[in-house]
N, C-alpha and C. Protein backbone atom coordinates (compact mmCIF):
# COMPACT_ATOMS: atom_id res chain seq x y z
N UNK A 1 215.08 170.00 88.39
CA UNK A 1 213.77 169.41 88.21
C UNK A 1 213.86 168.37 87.09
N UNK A 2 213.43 166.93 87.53
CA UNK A 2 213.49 166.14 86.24
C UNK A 2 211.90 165.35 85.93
N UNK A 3 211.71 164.22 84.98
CA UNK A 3 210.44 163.98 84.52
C UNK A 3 210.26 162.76 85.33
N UNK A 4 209.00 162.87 86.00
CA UNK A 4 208.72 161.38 86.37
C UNK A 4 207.69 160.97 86.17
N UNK A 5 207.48 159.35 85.71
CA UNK A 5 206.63 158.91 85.81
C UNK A 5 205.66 158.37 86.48
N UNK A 6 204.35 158.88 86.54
CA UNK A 6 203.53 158.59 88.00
C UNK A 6 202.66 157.26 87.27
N UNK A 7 202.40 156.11 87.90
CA UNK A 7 201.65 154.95 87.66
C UNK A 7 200.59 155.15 88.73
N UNK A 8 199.17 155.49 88.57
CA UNK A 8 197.89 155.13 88.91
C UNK A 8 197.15 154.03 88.88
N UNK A 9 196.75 153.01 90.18
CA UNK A 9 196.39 152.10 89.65
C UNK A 9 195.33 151.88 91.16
N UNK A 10 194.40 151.20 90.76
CA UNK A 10 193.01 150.60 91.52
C UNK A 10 191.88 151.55 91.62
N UNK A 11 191.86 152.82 90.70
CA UNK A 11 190.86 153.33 91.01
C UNK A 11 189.85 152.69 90.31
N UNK A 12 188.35 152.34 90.71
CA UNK A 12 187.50 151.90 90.30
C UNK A 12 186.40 152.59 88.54
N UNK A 13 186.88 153.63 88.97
CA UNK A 13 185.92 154.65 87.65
C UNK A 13 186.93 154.76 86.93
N UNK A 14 188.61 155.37 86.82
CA UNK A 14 189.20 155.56 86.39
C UNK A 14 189.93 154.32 85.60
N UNK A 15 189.79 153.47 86.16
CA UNK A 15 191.39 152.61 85.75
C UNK A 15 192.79 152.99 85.89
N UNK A 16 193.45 152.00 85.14
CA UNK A 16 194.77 152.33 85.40
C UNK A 16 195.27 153.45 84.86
N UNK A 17 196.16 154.44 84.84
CA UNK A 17 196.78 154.84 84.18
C UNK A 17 197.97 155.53 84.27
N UNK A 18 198.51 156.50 83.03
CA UNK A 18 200.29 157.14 84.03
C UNK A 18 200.28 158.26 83.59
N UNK A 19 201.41 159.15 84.39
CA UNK A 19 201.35 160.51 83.77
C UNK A 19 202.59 161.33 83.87
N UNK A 20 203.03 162.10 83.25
CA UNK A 20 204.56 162.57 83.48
C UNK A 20 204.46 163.36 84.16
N UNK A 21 205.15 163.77 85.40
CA UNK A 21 205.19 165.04 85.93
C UNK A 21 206.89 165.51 85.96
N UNK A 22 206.77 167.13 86.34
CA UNK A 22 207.99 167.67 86.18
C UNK A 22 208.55 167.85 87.75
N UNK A 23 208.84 167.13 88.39
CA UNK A 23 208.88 167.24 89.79
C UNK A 23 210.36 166.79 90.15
N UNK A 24 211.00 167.11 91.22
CA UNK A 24 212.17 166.90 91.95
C UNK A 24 211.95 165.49 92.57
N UNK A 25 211.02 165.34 92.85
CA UNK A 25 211.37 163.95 93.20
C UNK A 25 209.12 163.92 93.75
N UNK A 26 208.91 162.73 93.87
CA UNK A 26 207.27 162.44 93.67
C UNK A 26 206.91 162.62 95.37
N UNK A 27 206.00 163.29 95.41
CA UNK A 27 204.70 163.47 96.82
C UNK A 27 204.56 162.21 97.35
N UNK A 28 204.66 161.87 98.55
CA UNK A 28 203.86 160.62 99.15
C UNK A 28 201.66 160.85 98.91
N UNK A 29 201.65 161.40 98.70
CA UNK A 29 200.21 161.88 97.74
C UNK A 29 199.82 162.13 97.03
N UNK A 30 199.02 161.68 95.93
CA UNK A 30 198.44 163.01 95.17
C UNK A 30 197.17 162.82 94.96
N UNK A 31 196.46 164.20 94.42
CA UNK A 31 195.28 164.19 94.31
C UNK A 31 195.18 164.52 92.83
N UNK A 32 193.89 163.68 92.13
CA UNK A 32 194.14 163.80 90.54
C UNK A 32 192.59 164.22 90.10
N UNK A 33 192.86 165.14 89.43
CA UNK A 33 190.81 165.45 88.86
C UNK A 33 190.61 164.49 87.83
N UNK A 34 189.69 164.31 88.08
CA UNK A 34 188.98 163.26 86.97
C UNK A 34 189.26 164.13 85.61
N UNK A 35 189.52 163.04 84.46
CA UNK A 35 188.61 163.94 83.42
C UNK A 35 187.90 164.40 82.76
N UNK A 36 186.66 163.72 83.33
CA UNK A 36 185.21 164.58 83.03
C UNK A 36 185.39 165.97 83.62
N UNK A 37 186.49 166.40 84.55
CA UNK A 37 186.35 167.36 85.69
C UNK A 37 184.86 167.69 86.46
N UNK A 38 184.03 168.60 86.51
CA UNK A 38 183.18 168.39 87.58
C UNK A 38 183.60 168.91 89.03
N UNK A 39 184.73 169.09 88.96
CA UNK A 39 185.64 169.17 90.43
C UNK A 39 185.46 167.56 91.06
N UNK A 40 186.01 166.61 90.51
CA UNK A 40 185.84 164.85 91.03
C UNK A 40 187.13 165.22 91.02
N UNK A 41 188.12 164.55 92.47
CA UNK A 41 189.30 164.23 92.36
C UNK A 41 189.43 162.78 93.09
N UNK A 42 190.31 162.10 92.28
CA UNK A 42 190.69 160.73 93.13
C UNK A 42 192.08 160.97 93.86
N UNK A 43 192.26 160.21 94.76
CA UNK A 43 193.42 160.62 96.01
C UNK A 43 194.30 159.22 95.79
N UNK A 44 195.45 159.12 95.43
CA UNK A 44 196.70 158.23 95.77
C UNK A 44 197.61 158.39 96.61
N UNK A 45 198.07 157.20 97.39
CA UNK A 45 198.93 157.13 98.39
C UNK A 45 200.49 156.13 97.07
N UNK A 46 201.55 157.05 97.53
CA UNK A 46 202.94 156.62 96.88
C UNK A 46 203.53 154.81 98.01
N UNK A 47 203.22 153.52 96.70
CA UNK A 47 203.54 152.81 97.43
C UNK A 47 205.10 151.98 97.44
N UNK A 48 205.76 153.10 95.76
CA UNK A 48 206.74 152.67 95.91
C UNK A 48 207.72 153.70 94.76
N UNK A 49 208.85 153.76 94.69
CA UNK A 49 209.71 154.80 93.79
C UNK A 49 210.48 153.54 93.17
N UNK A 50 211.35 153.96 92.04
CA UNK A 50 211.94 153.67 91.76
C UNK A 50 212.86 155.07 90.98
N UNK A 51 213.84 154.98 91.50
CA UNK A 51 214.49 156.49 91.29
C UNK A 51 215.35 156.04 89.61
N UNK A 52 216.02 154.41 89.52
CA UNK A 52 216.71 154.52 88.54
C UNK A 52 216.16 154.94 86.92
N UNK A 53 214.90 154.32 87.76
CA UNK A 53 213.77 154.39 86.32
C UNK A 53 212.93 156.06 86.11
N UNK A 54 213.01 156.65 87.43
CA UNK A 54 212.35 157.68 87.71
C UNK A 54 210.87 157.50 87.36
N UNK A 55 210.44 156.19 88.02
CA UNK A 55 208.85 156.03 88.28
C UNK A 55 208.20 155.93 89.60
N UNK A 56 207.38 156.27 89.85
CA UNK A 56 206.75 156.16 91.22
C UNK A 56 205.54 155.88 91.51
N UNK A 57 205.07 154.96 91.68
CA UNK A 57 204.05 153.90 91.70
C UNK A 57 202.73 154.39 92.96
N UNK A 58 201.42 154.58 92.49
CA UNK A 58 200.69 155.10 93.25
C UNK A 58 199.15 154.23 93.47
N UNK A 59 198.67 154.14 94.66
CA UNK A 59 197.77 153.26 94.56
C UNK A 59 196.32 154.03 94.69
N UNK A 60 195.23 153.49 94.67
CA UNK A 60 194.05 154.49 94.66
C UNK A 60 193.61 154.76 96.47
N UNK A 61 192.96 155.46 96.97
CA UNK A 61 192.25 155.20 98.04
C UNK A 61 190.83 155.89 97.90
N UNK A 62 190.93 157.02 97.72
CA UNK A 62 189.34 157.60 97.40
C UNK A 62 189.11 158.49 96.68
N UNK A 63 187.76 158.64 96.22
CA UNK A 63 187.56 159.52 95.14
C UNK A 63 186.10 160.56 95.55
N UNK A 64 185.85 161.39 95.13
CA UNK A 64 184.82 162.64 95.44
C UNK A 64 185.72 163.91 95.35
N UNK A 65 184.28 164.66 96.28
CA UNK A 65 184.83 166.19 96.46
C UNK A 65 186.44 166.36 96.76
N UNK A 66 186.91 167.19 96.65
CA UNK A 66 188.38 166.99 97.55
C UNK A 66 188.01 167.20 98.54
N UNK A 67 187.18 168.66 99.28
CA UNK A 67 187.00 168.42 100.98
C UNK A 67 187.00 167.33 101.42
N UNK A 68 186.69 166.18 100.86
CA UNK A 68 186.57 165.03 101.56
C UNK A 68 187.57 163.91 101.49
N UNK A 69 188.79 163.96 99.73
CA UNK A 69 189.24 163.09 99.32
C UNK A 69 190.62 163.61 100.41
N UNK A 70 190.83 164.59 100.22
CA UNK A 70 192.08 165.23 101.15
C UNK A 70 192.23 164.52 102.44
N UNK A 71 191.25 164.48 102.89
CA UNK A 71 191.84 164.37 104.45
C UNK A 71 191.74 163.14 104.59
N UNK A 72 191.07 162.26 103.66
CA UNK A 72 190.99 160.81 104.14
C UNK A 72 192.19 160.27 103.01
N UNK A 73 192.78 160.85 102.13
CA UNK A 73 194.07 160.01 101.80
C UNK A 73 195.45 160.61 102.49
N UNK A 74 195.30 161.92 103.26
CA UNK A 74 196.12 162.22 104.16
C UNK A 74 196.28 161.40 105.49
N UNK A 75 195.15 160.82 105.74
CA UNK A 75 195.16 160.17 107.37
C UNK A 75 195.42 158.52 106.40
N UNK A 76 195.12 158.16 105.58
CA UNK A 76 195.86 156.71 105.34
C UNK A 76 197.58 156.63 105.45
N UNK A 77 197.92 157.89 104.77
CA UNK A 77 199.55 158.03 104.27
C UNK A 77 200.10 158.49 105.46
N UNK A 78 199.57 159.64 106.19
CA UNK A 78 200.15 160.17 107.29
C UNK A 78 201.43 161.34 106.98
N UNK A 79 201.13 161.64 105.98
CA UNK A 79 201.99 162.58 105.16
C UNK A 79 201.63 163.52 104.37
N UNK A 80 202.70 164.26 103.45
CA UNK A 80 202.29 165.10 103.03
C UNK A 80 201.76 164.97 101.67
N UNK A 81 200.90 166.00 101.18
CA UNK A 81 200.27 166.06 100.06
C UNK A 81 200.78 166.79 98.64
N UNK A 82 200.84 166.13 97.57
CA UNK A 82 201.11 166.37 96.74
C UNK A 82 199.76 166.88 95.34
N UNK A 83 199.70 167.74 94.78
CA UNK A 83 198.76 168.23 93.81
C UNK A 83 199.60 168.05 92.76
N UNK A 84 198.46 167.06 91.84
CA UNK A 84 198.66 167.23 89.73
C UNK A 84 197.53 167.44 89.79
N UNK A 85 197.77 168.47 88.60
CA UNK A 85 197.02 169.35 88.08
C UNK A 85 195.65 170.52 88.74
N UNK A 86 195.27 170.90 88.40
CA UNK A 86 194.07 171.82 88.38
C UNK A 86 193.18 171.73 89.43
N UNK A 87 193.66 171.50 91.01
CA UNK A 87 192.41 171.04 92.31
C UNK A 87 192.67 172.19 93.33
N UNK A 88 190.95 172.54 93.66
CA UNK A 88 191.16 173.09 94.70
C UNK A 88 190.55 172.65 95.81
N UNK A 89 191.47 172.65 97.33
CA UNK A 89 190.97 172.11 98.57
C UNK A 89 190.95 173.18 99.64
């Protein structure tokens, strides 16, 4: 397991931002709770890696409940889903 860096970028409420995770290699998804929490999660689709750097670049697609953020950043990506931090779907 090594550290990577996740880059978040186009969400509208959030802004940009990054985050380390401890992962084998990065989700073509993830879903991220806001941090007001509330249960708000925003949903990213992985639009690009870079393994030398161990960063992996994520773009926004939607944000709400997860019942709802799940399945609509699953049907953009067509893949599987990845969870940071604290969400339940």
């Amino acid at each position: 397991m090594g550290r990577w860096v996740y880059e978040f970028t186009g969400c509208p409420d959030s802004g940009d931002c990054q985050q380390i995770a401890d992962d084998d290699e990065p989700g073509d998804v993830v879903l991220r709770e806001r941090p007001s929490g509330l249960g708000i999660v925003d949903g990213y689709v992985r639009e690009s890696v870079d393994d030398l750097m161990r960063v992996a670049r994520f773009r926004w697609v939607a944000g709400g409940d997860p019942a709802t953020v799940a399945p609509a950043v699953l049907q953009v990506s067509g893949r599987r889903c990845h969870v940071v931090g604290r969400v339940s779907v």
